[in-house]
C-alpha atoms as a PDB file:
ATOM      1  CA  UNK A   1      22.985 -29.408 -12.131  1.00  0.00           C
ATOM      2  CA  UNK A   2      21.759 -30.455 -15.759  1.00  0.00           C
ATOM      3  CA  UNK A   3      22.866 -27.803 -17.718  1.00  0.00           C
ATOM      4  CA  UNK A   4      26.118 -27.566 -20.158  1.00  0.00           C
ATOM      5  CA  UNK A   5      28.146 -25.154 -18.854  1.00  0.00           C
ATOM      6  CA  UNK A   6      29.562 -24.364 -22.351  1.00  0.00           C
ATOM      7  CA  UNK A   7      26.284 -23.837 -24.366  1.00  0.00           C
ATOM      8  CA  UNK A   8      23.887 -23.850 -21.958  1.00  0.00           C
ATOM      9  CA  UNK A   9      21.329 -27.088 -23.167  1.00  0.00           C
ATOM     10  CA  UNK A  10      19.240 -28.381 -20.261  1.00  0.00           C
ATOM     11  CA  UNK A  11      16.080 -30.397 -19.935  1.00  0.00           C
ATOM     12  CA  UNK A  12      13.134 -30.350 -22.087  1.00  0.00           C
ATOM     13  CA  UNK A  13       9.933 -31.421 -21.208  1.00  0.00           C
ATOM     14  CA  UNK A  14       7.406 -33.305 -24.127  1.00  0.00           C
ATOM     15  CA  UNK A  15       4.610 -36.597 -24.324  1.00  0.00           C
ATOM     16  CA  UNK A  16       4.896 -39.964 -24.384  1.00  0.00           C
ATOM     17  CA  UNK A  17       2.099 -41.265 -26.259  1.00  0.00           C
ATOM     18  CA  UNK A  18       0.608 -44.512 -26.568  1.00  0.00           C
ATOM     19  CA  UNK A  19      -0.775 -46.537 -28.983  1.00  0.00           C
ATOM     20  CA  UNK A  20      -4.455 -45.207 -28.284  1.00  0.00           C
ATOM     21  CA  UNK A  21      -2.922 -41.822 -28.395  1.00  0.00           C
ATOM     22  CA  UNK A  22      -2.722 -40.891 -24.843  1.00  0.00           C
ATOM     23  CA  UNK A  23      -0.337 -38.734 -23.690  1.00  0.00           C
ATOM     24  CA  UNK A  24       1.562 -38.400 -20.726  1.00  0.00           C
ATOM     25  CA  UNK A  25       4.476 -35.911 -19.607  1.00  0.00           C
ATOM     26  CA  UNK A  26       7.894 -37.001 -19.725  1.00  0.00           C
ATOM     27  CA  UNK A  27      11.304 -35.331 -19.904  1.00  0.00           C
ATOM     28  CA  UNK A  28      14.313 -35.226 -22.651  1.00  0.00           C
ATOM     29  CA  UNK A  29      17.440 -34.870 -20.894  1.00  0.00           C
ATOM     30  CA  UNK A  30      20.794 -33.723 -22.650  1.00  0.00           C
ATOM     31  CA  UNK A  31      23.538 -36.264 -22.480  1.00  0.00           C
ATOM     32  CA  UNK A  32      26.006 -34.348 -19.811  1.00  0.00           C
ATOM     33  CA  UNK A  33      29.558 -35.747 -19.014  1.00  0.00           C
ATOM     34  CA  UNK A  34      31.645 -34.663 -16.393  1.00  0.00           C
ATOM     35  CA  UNK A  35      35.311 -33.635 -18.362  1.00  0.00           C
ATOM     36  CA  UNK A  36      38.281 -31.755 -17.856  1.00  0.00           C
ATOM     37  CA  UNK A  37      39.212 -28.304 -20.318  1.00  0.00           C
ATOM     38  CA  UNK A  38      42.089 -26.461 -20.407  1.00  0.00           C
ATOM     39  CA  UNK A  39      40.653 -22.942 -19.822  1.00  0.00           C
ATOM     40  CA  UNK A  40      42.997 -19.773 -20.209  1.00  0.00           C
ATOM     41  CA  UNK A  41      46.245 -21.968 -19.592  1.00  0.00           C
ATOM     42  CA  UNK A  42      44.544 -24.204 -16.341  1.00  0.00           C
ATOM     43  CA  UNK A  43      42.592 -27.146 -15.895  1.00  0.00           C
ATOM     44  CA  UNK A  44      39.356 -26.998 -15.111  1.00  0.00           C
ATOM     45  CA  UNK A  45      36.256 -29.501 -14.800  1.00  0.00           C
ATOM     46  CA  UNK A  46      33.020 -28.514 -16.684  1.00  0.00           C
ATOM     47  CA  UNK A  47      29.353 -30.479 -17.341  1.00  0.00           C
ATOM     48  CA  UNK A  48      29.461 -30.326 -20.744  1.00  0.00           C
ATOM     49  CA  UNK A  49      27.330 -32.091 -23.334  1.00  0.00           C
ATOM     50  CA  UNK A  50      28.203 -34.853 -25.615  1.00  0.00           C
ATOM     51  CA  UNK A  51      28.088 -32.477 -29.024  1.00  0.00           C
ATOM     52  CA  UNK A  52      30.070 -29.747 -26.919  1.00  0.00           C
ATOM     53  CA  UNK A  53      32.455 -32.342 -26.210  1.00  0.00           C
ATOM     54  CA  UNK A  54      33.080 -33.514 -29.631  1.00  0.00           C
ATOM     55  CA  UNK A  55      33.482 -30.321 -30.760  1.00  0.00           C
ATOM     56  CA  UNK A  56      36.026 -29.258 -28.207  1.00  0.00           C
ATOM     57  CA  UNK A  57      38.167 -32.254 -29.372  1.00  0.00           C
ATOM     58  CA  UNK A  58      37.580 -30.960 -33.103  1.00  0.00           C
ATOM     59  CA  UNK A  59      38.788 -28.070 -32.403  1.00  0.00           C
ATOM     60  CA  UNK A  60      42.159 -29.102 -30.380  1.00  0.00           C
ATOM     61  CA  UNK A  61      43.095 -30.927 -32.986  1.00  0.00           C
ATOM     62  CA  UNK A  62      43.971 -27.573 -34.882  1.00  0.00           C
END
């Protein structure tokens, strides 16, 4: 599934656009990662983001 399970960031669509201005549909897709997070005392494997992930180690770090 491409959605962050922690804030919730999935696909979103947009152009590519040439040089004589032509556009054509593409997709932006988040950067998910497949990582474990201690979640009320267990272990437990989430799709999370790359910035969700960064700021999960930020805040263990406390």
């Amino acid at each position: 599934m491409a959605k962050c399970e922690i804030c919730g960031k999935t696909p979103m669509f947009g152009h590519n656009v040439s040089h004589s201005k032509r556009r054509t549909n593409r997709q932006f897709r988040p950067n998910l990662q497949r990582v474990q997070v201690f979640e009320k005392g267990r272990l437990v494997t989430k799709t999370a983001c790359t910035r969700c992930i960064k700021t999960l180690s930020k805040n263990s770090k406390l």
